[in-house]
N, C-alpha and C. Protein backbone atom coordinates (compact mmCIF):
# COMPACT_ATOMS: atom_id res chain seq x y z
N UNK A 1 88.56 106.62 -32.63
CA UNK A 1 89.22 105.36 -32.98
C UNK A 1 88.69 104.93 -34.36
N UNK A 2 89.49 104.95 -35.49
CA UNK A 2 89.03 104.34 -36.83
C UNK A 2 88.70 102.88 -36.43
N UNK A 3 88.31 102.20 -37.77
CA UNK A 3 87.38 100.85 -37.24
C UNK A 3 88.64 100.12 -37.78
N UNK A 4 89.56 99.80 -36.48
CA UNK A 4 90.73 99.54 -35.99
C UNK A 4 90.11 97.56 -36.16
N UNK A 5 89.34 97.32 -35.33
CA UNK A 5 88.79 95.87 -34.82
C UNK A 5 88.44 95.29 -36.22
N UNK A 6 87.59 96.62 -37.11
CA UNK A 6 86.75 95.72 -37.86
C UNK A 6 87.53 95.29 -39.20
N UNK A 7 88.50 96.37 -39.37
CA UNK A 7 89.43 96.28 -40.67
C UNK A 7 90.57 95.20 -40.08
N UNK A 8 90.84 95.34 -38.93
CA UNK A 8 91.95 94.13 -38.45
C UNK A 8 91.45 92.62 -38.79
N UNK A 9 89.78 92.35 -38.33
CA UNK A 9 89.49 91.13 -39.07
C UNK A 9 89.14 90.77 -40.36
N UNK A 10 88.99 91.58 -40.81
CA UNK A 10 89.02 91.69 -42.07
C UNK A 10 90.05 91.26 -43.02
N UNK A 11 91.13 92.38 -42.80
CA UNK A 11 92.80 91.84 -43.02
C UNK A 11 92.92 90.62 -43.02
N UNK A 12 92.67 89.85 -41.52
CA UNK A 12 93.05 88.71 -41.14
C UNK A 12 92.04 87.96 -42.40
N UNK A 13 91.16 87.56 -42.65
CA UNK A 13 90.19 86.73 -43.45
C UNK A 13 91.11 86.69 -45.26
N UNK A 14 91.56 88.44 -45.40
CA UNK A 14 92.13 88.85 -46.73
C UNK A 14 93.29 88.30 -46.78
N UNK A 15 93.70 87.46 -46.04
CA UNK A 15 95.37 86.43 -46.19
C UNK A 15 94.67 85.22 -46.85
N UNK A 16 93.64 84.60 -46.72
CA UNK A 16 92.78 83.23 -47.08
C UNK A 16 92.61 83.70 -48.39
N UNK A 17 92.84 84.65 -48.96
CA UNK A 17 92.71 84.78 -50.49
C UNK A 17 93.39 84.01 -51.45
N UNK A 18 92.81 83.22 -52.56
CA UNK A 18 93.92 81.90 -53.07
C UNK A 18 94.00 83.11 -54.45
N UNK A 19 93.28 84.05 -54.77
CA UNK A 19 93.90 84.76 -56.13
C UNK A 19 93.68 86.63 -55.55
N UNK A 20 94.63 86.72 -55.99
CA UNK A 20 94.87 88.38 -55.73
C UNK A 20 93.47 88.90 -56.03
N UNK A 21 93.27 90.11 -55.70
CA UNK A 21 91.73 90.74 -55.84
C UNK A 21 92.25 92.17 -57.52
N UNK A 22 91.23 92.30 -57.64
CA UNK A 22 91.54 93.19 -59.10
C UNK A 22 92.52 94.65 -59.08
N UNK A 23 93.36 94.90 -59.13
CA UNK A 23 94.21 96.50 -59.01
C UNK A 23 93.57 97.60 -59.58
N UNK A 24 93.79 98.00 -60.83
CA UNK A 24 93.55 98.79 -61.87
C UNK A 24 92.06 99.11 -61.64
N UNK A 25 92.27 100.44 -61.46
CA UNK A 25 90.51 100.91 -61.13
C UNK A 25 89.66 99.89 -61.96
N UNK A 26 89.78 100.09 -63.59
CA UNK A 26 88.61 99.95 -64.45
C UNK A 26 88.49 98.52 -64.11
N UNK A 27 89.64 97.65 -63.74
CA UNK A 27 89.26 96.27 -63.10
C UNK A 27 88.54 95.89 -62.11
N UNK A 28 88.35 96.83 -61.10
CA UNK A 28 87.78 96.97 -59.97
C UNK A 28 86.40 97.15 -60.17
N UNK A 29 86.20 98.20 -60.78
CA UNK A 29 84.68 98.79 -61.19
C UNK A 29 84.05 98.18 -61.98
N UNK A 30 84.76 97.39 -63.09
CA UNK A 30 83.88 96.45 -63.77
C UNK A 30 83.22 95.31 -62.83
N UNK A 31 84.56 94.35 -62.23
CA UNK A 31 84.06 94.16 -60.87
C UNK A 31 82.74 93.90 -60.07
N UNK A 32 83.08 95.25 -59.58
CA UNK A 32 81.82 95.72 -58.39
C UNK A 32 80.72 95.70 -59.61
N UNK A 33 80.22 96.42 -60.68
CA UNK A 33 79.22 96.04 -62.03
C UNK A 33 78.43 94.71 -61.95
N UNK A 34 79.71 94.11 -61.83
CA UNK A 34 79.22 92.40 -62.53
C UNK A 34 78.59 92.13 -60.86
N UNK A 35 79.08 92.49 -60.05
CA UNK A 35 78.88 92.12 -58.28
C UNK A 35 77.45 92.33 -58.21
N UNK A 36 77.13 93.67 -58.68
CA UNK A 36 75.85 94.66 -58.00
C UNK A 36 75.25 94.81 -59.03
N UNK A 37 75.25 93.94 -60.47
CA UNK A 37 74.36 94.15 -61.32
C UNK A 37 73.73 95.17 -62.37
N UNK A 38 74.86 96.33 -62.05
CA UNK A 38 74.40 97.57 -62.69
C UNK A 38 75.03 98.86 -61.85
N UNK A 39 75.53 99.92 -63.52
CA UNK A 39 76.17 100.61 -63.29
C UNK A 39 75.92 101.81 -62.13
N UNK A 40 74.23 101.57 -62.08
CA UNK A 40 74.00 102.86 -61.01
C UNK A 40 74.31 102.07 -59.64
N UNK A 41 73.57 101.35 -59.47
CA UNK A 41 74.40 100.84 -57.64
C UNK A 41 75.32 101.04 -57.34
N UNK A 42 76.34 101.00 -58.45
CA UNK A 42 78.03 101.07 -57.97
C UNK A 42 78.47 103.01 -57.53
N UNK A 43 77.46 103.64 -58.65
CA UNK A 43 77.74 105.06 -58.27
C UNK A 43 76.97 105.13 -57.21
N UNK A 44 75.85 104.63 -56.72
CA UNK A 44 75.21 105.16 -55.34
C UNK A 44 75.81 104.85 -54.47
N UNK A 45 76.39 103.67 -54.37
CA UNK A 45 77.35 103.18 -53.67
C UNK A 45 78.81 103.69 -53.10
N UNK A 46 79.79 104.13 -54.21
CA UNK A 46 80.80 104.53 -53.98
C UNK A 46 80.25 106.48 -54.10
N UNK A 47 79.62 106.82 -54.34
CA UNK A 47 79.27 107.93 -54.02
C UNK A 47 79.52 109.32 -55.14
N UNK A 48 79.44 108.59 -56.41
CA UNK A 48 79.82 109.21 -58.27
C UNK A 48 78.83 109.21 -58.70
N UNK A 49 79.01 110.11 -60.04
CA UNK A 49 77.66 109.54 -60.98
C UNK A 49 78.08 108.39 -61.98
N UNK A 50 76.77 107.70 -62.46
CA UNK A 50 76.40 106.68 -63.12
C UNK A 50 77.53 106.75 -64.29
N UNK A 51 77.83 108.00 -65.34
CA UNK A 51 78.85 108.32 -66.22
C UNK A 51 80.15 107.81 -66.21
N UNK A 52 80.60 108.17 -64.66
CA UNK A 52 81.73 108.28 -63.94
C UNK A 52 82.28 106.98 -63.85
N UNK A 53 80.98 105.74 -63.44
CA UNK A 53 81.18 104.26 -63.51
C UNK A 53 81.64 103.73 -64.87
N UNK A 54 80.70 104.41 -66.15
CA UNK A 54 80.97 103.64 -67.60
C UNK A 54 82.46 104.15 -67.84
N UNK A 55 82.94 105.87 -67.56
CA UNK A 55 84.28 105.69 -67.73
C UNK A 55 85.14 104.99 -67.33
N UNK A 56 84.68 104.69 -66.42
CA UNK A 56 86.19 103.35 -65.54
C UNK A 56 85.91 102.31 -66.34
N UNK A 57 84.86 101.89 -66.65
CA UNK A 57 84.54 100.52 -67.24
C UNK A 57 84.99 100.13 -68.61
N UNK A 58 84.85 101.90 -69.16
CA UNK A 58 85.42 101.38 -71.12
C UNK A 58 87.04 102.19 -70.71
N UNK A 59 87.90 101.57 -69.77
CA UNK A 59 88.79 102.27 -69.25
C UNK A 59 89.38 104.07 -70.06
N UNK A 60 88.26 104.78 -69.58
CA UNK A 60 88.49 106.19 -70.43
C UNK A 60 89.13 106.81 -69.33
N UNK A 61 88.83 106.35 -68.00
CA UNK A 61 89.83 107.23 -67.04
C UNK A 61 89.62 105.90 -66.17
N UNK A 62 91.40 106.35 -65.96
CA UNK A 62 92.52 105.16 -65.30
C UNK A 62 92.71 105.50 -63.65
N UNK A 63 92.64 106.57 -63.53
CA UNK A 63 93.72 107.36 -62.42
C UNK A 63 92.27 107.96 -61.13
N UNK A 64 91.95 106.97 -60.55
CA UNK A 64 90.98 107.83 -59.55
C UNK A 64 91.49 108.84 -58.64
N UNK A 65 90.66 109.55 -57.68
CA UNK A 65 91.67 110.32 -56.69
C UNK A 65 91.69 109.38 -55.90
N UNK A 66 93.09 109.59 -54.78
CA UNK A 66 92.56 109.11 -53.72
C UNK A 66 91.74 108.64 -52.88
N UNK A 67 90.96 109.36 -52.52
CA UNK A 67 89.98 109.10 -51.72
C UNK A 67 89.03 107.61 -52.06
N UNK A 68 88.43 107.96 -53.52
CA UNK A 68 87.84 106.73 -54.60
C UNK A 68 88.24 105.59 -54.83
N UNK A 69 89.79 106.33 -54.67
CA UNK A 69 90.53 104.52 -55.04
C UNK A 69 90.45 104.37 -53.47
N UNK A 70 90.39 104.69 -52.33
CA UNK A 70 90.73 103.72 -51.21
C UNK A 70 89.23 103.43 -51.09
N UNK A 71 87.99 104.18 -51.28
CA UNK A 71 86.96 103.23 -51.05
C UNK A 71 86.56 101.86 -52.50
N UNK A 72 87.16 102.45 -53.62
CA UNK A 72 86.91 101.19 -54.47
C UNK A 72 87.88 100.15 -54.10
N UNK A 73 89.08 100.10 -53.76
CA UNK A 73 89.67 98.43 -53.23
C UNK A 73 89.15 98.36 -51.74
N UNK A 74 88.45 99.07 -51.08
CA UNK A 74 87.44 98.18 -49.67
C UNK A 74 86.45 97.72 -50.18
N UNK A 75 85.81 98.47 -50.89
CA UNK A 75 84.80 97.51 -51.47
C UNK A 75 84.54 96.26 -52.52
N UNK A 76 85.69 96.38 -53.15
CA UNK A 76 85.85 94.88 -53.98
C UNK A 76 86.56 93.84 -53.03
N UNK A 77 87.13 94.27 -52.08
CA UNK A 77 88.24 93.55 -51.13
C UNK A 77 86.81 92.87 -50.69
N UNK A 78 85.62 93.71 -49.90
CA UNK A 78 84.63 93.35 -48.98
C UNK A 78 83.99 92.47 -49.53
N UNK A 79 83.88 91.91 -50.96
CA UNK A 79 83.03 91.26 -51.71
C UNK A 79 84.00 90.06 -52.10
N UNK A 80 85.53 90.54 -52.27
CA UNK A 80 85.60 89.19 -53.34
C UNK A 80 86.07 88.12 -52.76
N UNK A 81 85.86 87.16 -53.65
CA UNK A 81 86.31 85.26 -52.58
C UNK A 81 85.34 85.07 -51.51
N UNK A 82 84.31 85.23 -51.85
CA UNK A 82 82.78 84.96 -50.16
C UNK A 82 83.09 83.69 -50.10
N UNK A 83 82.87 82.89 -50.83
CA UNK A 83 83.59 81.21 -49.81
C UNK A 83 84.82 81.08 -49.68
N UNK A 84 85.67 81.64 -50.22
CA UNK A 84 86.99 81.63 -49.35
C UNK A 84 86.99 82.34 -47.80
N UNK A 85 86.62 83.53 -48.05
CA UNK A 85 86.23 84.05 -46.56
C UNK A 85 85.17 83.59 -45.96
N UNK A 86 84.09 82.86 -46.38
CA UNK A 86 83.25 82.26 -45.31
C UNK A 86 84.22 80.86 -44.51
N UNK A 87 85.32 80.14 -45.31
CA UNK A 87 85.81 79.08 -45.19
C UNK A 87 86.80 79.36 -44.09
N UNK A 88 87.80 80.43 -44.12
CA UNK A 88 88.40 81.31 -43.09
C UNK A 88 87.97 80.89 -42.21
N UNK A 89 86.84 81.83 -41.89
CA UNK A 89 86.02 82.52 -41.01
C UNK A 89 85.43 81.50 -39.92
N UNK A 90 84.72 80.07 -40.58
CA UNK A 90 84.42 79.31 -40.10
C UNK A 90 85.42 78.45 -39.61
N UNK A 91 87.04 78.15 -40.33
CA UNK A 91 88.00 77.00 -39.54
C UNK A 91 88.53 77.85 -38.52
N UNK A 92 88.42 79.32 -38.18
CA UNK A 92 88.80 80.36 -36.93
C UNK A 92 87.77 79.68 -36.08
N UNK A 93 86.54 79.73 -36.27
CA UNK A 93 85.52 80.20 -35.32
C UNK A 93 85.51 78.25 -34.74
N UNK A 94 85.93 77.74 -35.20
CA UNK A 94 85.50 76.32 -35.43
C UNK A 94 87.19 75.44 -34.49
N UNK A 95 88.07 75.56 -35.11
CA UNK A 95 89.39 74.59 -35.00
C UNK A 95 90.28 75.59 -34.33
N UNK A 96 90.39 76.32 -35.56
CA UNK A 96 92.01 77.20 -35.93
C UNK A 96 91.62 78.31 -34.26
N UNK A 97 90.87 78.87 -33.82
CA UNK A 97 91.36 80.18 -33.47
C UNK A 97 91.66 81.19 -33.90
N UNK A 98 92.21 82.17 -33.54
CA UNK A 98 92.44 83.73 -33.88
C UNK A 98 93.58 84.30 -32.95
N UNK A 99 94.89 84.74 -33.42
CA UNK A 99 96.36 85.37 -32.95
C UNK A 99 96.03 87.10 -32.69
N UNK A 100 96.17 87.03 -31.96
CA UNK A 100 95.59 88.81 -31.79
C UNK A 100 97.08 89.62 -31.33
N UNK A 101 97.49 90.63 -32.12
CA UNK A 101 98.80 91.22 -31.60
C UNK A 101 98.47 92.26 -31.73
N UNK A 102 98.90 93.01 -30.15
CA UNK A 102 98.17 94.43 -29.88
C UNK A 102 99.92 95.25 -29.01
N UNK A 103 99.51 96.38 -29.18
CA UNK A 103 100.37 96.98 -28.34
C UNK A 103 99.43 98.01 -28.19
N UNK A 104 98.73 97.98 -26.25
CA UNK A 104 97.74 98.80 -25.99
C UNK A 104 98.09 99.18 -24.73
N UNK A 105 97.28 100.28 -24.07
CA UNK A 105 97.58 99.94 -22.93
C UNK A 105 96.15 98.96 -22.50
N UNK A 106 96.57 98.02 -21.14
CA UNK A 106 96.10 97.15 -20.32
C UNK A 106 96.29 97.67 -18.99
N UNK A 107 94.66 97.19 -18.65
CA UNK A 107 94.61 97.24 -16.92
C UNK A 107 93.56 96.10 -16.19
N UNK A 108 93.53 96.39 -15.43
CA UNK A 108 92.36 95.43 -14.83
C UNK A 108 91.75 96.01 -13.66
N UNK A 109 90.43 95.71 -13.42
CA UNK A 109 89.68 96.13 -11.93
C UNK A 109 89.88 94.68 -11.24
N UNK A 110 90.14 94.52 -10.04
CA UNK A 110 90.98 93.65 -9.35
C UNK A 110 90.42 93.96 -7.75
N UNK A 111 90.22 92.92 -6.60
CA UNK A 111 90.07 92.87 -5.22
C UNK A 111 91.19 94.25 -4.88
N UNK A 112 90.84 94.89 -3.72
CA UNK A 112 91.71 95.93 -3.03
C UNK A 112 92.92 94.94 -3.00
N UNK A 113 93.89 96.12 -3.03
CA UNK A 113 95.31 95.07 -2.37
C UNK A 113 96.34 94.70 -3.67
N UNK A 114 95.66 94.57 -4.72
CA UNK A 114 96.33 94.08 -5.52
C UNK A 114 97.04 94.63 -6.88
N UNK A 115 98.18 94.71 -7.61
CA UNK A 115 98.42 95.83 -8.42
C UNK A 115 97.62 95.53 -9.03
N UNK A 116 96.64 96.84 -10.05
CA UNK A 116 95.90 96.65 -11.04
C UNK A 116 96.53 97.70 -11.99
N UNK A 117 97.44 98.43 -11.88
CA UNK A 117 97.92 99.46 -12.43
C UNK A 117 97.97 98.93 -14.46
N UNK A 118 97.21 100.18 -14.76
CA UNK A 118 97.32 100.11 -16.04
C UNK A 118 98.39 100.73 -17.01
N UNK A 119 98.81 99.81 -18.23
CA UNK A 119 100.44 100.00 -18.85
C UNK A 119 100.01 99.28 -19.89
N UNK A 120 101.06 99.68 -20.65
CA UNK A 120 101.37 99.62 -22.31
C UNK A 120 102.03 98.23 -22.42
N UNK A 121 101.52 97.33 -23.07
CA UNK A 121 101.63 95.66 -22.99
C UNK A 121 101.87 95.40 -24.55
N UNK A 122 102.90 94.67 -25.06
CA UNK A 122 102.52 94.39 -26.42
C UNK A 122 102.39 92.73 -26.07
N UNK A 123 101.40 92.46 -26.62
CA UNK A 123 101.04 90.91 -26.11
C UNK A 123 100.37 90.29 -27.68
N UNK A 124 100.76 89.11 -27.97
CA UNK A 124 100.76 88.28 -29.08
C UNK A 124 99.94 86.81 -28.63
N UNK A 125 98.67 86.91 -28.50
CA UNK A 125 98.11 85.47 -27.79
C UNK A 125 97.11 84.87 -29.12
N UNK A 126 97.15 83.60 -28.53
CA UNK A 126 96.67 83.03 -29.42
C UNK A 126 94.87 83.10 -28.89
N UNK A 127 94.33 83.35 -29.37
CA UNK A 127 92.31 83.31 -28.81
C UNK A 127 92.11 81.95 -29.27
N UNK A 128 91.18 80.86 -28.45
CA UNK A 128 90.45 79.89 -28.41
C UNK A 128 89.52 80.03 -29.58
N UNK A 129 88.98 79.38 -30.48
CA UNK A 129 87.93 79.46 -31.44
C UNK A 129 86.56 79.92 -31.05
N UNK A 130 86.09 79.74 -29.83
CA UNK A 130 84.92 80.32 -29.54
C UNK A 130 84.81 81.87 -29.22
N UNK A 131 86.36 82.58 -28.86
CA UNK A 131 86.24 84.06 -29.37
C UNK A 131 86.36 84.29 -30.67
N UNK A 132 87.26 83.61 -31.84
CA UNK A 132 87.09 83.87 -32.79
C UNK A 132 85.60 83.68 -33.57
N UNK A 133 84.83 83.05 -32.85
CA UNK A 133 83.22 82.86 -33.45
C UNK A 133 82.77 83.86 -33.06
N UNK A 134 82.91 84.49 -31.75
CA UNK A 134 81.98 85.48 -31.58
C UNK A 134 82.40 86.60 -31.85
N UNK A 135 83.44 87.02 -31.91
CA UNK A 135 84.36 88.13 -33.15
C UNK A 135 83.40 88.85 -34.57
N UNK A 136 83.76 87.14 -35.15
CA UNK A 136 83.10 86.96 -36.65
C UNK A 136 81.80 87.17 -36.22
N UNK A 137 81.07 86.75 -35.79
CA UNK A 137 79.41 86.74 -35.33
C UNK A 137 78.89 87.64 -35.18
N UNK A 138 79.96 88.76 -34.10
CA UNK A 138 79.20 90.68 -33.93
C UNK A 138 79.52 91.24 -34.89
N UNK A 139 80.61 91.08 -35.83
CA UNK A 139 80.88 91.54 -36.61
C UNK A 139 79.54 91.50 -37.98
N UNK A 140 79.78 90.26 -38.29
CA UNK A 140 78.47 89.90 -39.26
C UNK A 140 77.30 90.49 -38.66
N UNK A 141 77.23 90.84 -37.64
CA UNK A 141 75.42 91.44 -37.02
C UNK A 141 75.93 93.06 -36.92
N UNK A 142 77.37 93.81 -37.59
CA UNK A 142 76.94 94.86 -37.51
C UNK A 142 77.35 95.61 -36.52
N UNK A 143 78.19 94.60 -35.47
CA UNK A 143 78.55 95.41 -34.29
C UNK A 143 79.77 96.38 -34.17
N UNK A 144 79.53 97.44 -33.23
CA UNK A 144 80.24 98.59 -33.33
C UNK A 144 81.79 97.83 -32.93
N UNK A 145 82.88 99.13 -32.95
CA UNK A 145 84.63 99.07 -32.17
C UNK A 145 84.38 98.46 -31.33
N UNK A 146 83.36 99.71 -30.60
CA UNK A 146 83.69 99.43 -29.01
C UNK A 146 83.13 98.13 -28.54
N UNK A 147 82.16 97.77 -29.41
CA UNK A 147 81.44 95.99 -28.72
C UNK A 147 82.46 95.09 -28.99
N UNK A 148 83.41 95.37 -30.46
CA UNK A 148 84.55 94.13 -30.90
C UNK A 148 85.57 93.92 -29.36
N UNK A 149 85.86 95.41 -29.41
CA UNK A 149 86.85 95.65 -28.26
C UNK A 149 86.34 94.97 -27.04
N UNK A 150 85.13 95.36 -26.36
CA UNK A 150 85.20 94.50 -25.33
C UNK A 150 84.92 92.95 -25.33
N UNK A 151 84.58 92.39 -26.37
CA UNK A 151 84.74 90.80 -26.78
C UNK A 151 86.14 90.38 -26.73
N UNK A 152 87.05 91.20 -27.57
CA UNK A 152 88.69 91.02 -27.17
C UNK A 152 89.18 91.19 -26.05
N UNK A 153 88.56 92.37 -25.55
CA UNK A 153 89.13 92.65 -23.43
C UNK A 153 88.72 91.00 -23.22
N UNK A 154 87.58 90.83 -23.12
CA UNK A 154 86.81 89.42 -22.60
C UNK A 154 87.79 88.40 -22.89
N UNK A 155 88.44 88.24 -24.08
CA UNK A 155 89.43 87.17 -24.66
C UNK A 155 90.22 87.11 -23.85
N UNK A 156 90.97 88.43 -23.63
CA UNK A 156 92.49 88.40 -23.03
C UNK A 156 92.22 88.56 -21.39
N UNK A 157 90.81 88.72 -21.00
CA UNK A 157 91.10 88.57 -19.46
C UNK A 157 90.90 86.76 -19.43
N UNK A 158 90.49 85.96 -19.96
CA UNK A 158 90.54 84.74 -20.05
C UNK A 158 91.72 83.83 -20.53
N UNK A 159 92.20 84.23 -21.50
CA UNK A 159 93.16 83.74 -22.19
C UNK A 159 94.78 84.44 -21.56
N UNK A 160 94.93 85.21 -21.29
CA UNK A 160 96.39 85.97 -21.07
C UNK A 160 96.42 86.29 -19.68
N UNK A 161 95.05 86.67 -18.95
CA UNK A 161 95.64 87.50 -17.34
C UNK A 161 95.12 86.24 -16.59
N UNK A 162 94.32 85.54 -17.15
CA UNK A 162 93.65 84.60 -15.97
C UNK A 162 93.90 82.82 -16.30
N UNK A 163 94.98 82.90 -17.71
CA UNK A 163 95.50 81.80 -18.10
C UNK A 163 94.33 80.66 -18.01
N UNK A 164 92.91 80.90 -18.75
CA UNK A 164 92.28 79.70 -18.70
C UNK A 164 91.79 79.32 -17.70
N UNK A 165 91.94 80.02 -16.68
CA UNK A 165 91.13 79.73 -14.87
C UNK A 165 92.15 79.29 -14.02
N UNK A 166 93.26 79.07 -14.39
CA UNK A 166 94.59 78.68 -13.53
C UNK A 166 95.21 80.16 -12.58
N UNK A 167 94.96 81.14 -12.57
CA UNK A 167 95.55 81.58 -12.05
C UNK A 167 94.26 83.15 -12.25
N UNK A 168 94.52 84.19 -10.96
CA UNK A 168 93.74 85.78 -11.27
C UNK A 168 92.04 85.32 -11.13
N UNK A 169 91.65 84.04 -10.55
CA UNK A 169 90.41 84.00 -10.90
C UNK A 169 89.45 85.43 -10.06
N UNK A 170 89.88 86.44 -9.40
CA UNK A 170 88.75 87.12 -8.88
C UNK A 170 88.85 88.31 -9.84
N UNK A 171 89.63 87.93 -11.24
CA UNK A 171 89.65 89.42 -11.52
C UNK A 171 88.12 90.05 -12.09
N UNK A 172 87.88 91.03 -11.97
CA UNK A 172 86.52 91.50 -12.69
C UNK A 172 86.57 92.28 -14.54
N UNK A 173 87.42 92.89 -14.64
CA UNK A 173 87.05 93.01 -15.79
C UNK A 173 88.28 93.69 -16.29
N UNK A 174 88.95 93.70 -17.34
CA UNK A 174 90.26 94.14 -18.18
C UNK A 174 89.43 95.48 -18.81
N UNK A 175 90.65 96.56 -18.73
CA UNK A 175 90.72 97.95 -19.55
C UNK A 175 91.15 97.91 -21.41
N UNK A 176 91.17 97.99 -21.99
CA UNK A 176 91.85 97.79 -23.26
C UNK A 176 91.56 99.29 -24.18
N UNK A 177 92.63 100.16 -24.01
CA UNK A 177 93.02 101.60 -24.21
C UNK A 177 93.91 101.92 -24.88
N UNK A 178 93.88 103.15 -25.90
CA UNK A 178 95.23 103.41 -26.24
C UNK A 178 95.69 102.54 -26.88
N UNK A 179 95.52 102.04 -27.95
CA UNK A 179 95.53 100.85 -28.73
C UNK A 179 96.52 101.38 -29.93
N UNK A 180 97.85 100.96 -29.68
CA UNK A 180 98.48 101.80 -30.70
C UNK A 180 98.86 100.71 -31.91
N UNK A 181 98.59 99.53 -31.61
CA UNK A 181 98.95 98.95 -32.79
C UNK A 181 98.15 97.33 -32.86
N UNK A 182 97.23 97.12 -33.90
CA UNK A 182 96.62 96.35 -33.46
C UNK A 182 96.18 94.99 -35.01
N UNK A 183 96.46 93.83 -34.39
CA UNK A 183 96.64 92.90 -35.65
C UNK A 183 95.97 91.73 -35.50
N UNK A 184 95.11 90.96 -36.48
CA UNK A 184 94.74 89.98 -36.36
C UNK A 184 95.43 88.69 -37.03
N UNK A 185 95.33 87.27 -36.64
CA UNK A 185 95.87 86.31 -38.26
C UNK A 185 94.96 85.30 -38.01
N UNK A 186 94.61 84.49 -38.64
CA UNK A 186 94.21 83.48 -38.54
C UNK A 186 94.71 81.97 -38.65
């Protein structure tokens, strides 16, 4: 599973952007420079030599490969606007909430007797702010897919199968599999 959870909140935070982030490699790399203080961090970093950085910078080469250009716009993306994305981050975790749209499969472990059969659900719910805090929170500490994922199972057996405690209260714990399409907003 690519880091499906962690780039989805991410995304979601990268809409709170009030000015576009830099395009043009040598815009980027100057950038990350001015970010990290110096041309070698940026090559240890993105994984070039030190040379390789001043060419982008006195724009002598325009055209990265692939690969370079998709880790140089994650990494200026990951850095730029920090109080815009701390500001996000905090009216989610705080007021706003978090919209989670998945098309996965879903199941549940459930008392004998009862269907628990697991299936392909596309479900669009809105999360309470105190999952969106603790989202943002494992995330900021580093935490893996699979811990995001079961913080989101945790969401949607609260929020979607057990409607807030109104209804499913003996269920024990939601499946969340097969995750074919998966979106955050704030």
């Amino acid at each position: 599973m690519a880091k499906e959870f962690g780039d989805g909140l991410d995304q979601a935070v990268q809409k709170a952007f009030t000015r576009p982030a830099p395009k043009s490699a040598g815009a980027q790399m100057r950038y990350l420079v001015k970010q990290l203080k110096g041309t070698r961090a940026v090559a240890q970093m993105l994984r070039i030599s030190q040379r390789t950085v001043e060419r982008y910078v006195k724009d002598q080469i325009k055209k990265p490969r692939p690969d370079l250009a998709a880790r140089l716009e994650r990494e200026v993306k990951k850095r730029w606007q920090p109080q815009i994305r701390a500001k996000a981050r905090q009216k989610a975790a705080t007021t706003g909430g978090i919209v989670i749209d998945t098309r996965a499969r879903l199941g549940y472990t459930a008392p004998i007797g009862t269907t628990d059969q697991d299936r392909i659900r596309h479900l669009t719910v809105a999360l309470p702010p105190q999952y969106a805090a603790r989202l943002f929170d494992a995330q900021e500490a580093g935490a893996g897919e699979q811990q995001l994922k079961e913080i989101a199972a945790e969401a949607l057996k609260e929020v979607y199968f057990q409607d807030s405690g109104r209804r499913a209260g003996s269920l024990e714990e939601v499946r969340f599999t097969d995750i074919e399409h998966l979106e955050f907003d704030l």
